[in-house]
N, C-alpha and C. Protein backbone atom coordinates (compact mmCIF):
# COMPACT_ATOMS: atom_id res chain seq x y z
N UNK A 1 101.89 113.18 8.86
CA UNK A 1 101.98 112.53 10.14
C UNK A 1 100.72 111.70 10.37
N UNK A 2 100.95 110.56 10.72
CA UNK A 2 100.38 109.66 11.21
C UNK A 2 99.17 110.17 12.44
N UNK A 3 97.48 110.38 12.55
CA UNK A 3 96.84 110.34 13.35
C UNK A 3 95.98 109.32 14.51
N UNK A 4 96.33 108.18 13.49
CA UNK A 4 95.24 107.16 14.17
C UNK A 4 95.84 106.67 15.14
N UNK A 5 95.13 106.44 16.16
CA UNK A 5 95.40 105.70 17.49
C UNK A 5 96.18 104.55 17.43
N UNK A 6 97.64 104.08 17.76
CA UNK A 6 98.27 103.02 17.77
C UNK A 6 98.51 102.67 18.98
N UNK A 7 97.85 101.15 19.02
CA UNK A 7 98.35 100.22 20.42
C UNK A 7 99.81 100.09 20.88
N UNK A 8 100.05 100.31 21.82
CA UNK A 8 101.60 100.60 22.49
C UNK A 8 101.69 99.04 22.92
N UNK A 9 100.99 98.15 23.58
CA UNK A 9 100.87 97.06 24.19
C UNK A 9 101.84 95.98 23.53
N UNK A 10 102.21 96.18 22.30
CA UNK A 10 103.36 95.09 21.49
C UNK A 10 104.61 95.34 22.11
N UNK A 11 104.64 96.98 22.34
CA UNK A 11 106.01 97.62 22.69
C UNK A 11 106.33 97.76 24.12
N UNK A 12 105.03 97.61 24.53
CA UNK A 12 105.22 97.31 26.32
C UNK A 12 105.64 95.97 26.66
N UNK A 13 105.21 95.14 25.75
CA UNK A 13 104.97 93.81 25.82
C UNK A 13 107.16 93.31 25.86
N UNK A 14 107.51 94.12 24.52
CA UNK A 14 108.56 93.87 24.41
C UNK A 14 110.04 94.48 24.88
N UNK A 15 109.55 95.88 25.83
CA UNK A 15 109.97 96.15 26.41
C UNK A 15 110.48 95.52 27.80
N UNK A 16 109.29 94.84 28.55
CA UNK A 16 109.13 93.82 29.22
C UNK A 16 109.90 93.03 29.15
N UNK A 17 110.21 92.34 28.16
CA UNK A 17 110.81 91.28 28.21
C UNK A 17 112.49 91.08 27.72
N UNK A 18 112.14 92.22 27.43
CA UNK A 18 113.65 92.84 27.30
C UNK A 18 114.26 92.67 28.72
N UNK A 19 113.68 93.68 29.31
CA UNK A 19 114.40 94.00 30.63
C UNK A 19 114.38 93.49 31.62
N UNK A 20 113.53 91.64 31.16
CA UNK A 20 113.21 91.24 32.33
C UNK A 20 114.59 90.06 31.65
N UNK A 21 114.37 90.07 30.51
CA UNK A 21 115.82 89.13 29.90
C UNK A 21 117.18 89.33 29.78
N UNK A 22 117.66 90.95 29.82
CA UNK A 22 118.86 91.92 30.49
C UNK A 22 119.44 91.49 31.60
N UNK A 23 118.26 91.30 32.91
CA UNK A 23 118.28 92.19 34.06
C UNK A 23 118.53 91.00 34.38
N UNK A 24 118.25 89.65 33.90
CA UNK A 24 118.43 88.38 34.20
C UNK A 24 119.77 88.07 33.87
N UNK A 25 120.45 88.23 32.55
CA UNK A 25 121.72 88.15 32.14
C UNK A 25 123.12 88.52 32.85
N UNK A 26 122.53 89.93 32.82
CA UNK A 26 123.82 90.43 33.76
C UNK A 26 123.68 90.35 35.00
N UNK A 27 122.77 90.37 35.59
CA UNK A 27 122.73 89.81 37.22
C UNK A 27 123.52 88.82 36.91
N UNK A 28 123.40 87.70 36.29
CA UNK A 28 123.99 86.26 36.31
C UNK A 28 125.33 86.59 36.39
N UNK A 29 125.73 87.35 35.13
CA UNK A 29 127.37 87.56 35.09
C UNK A 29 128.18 88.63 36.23
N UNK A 30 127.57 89.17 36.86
CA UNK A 30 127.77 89.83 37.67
C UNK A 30 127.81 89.15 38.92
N UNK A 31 127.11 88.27 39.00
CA UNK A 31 126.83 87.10 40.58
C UNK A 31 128.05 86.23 40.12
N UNK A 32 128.24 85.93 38.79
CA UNK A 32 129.27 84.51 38.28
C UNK A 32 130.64 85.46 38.79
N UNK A 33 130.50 86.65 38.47
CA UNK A 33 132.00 86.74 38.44
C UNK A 33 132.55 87.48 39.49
N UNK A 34 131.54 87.61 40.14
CA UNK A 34 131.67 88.54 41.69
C UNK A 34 132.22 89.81 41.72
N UNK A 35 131.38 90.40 40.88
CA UNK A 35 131.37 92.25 40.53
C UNK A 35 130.94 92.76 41.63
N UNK A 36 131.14 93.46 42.00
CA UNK A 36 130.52 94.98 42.61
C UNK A 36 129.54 95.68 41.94
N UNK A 37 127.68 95.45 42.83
CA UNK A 37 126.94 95.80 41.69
C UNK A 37 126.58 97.22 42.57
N UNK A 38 126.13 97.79 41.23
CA UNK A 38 125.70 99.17 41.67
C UNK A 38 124.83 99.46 40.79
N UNK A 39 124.28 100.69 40.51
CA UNK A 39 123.35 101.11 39.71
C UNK A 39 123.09 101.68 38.45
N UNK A 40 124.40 101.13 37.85
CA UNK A 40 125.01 101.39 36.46
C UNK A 40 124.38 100.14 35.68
N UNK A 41 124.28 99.40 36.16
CA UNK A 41 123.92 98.20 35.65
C UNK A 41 122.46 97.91 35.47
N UNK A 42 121.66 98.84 36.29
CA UNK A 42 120.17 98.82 36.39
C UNK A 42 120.21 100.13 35.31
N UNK A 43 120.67 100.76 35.05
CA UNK A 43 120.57 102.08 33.39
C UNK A 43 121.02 101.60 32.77
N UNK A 44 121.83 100.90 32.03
CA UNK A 44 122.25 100.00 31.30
C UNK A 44 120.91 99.08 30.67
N UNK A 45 120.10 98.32 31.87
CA UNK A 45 119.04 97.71 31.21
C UNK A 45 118.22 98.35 30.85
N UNK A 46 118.03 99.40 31.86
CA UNK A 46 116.07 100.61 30.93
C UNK A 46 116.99 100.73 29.70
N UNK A 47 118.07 101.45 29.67
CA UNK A 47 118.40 102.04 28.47
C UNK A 47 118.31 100.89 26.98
N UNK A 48 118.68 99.55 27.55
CA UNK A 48 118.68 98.57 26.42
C UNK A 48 116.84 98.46 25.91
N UNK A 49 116.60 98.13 27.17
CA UNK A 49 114.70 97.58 26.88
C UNK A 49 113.67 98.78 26.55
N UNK A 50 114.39 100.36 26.79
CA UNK A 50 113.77 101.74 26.01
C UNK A 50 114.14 101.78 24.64
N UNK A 51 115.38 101.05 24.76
CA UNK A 51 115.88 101.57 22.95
C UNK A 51 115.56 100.66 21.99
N UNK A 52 115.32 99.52 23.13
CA UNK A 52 114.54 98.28 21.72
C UNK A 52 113.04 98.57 21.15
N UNK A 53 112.65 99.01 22.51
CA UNK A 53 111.13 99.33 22.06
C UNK A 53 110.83 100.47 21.01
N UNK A 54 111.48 101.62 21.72
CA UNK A 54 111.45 102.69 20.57
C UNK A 54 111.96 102.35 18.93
N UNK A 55 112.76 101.34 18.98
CA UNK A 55 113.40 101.03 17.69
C UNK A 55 112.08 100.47 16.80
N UNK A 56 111.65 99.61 17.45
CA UNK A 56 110.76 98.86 16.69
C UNK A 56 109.34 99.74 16.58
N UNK A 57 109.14 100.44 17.41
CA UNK A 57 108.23 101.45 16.92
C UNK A 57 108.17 102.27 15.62
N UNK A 58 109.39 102.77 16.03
CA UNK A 58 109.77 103.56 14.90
C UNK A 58 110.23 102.27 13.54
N UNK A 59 110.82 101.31 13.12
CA UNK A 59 110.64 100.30 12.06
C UNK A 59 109.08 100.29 11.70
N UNK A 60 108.32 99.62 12.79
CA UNK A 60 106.83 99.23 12.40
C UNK A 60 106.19 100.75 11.57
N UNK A 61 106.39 101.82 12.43
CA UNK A 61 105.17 102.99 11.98
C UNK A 61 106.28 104.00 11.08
N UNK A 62 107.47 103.78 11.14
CA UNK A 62 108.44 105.06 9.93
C UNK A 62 107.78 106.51 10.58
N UNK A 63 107.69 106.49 12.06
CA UNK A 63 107.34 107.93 13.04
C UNK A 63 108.14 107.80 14.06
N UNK A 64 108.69 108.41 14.84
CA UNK A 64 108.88 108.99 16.36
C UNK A 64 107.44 109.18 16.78
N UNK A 65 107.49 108.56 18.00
CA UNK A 65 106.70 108.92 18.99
C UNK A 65 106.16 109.86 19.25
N UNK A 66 104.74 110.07 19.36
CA UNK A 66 103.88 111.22 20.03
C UNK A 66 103.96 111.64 21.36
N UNK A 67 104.36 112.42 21.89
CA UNK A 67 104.19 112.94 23.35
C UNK A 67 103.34 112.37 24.38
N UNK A 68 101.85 112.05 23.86
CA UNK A 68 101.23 111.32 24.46
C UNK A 68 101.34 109.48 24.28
N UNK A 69 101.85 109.33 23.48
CA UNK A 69 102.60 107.62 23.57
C UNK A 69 103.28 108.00 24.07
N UNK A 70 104.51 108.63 24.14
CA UNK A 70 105.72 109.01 24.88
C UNK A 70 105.55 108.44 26.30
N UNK A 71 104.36 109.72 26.76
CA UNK A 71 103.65 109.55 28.09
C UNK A 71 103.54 108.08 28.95
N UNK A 72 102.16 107.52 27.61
CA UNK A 72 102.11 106.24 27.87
C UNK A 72 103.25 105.21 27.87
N UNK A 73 104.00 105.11 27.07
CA UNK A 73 104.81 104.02 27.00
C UNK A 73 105.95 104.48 28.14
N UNK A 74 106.27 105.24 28.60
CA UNK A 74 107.08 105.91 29.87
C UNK A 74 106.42 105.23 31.15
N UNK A 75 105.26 105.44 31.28
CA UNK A 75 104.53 105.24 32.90
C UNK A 75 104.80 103.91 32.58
N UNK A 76 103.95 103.42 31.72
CA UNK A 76 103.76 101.76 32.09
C UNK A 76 105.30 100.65 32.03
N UNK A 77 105.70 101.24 31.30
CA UNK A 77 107.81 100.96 30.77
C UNK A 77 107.80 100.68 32.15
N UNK A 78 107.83 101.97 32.93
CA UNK A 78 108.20 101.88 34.75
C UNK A 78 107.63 101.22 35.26
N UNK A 79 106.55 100.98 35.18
CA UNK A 79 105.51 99.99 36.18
C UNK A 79 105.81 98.32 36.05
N UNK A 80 106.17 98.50 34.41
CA UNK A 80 106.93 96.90 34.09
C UNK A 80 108.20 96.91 34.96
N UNK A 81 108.63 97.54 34.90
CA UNK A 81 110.22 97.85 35.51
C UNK A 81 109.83 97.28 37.07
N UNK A 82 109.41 98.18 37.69
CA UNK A 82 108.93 97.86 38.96
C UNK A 82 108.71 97.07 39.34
N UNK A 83 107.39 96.26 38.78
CA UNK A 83 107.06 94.90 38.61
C UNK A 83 107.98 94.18 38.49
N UNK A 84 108.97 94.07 37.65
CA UNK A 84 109.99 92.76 37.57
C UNK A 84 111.18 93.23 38.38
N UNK A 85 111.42 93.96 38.61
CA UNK A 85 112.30 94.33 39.35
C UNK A 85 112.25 93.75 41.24
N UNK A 86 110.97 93.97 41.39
CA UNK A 86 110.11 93.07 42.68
C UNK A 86 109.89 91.48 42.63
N UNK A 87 109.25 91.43 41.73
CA UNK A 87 109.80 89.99 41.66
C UNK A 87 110.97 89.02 41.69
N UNK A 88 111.49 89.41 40.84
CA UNK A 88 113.46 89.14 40.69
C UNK A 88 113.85 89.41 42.32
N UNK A 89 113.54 90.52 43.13
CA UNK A 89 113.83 90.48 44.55
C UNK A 89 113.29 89.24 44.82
N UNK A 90 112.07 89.27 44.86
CA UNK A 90 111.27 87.69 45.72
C UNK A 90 111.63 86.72 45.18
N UNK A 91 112.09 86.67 43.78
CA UNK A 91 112.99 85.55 43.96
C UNK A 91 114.38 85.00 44.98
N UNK A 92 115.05 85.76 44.55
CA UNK A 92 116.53 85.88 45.47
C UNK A 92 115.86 85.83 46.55
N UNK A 93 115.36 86.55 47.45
CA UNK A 93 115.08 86.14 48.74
C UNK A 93 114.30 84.98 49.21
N UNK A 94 113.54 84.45 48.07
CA UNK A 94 113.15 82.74 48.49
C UNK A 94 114.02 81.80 48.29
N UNK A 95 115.15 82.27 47.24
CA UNK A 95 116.32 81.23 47.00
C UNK A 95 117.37 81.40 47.97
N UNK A 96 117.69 82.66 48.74
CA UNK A 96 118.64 82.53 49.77
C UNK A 96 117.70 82.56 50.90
N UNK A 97 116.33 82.32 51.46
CA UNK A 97 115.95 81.75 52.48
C UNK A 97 116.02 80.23 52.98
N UNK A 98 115.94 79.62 51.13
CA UNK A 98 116.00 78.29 50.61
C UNK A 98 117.02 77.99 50.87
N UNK A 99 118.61 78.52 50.72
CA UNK A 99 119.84 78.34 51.00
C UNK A 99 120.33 77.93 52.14
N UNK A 100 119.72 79.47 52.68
CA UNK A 100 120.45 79.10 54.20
C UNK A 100 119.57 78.36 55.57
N UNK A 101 118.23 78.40 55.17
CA UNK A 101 117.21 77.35 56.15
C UNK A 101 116.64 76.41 55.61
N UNK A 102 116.85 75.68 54.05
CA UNK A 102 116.20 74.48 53.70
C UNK A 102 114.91 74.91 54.14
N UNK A 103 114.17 76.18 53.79
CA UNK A 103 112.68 75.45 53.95
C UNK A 103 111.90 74.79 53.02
N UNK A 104 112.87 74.42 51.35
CA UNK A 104 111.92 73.42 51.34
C UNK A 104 112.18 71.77 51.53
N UNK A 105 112.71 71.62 52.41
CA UNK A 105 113.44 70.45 53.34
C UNK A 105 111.98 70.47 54.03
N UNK A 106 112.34 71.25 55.01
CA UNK A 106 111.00 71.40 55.72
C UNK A 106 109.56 71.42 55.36
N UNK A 107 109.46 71.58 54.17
CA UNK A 107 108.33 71.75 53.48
C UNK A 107 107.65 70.18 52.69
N UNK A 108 108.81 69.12 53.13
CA UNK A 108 108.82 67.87 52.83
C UNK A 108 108.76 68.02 51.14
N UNK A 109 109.13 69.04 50.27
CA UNK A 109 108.45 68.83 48.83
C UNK A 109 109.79 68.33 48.48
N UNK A 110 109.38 68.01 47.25
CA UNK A 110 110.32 67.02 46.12
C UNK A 110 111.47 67.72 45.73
N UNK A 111 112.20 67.33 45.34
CA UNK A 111 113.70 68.11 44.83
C UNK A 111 113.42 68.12 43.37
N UNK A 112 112.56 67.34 42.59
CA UNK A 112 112.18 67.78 41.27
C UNK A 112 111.50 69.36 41.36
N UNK A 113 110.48 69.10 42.38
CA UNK A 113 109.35 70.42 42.75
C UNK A 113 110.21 71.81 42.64
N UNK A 114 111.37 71.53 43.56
CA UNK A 114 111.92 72.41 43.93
C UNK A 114 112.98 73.23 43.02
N UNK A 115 114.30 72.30 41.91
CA UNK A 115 114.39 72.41 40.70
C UNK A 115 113.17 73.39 40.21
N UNK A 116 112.28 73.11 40.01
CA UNK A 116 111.44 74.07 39.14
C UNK A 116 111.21 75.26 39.28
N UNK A 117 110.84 75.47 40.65
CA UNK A 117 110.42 76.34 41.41
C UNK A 117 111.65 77.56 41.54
N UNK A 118 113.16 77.17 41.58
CA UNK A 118 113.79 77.94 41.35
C UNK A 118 115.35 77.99 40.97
């Protein structure tokens, strides 16, 4: 067994972006096709962006996880989670504030600006 200290930060990194690239997908298809969302769909993504990470852990090092990576890559997994999970809110709620009051009408900015922005 493997002792030396291995950086988790590749696997946080790609965990991340997993679930921030999931959570983006099926929201979409779920908004496109006017599902009924519930919270099957939010385990569905940890479960995709936990099992990618662990996969590639285990490819890169030919180990399962230590209890204490376990640990680590668990807390911070969530904290990514959290994190994008809050954001993705503040999005939607600046795009349906944007919707239904034009504030950036009001905001006199550009419709290129705004395109970008969301």
């Amino acid at each position: 067994m493997q002792t030396a200290e291995v950086s988790l930060n590749k696997y946080l990194i790609w965990f991340a972006l997993v679930y921030l690239a999931s959570s983006l997908v099926f929201g979409t298809v779920v908004s496109w096709l006017d599902l009924e969302s519930n919270s099957f769909l939010g385990i569905i993504v940890l479960m995709l962006s936990a099992s990618i990470a662990v996969q590639l852990f285990v490819k890169d090092h030919q180990r399962a996880l230590m209890r204490a990576e376990l640990r680590y890559l668990s807390f911070w997994s969530w904290l990514a989670s959290v994190f994008i999970s809050v954001v993705e809110l503040l999005a939607v709620f600046a795009y349906s504030f944007y919707e239904i009051y034009g504030v950036i009408a009001w905001l006199d900015v550009q419709a290129e600006l705004a395109a970008l922005l969301f």
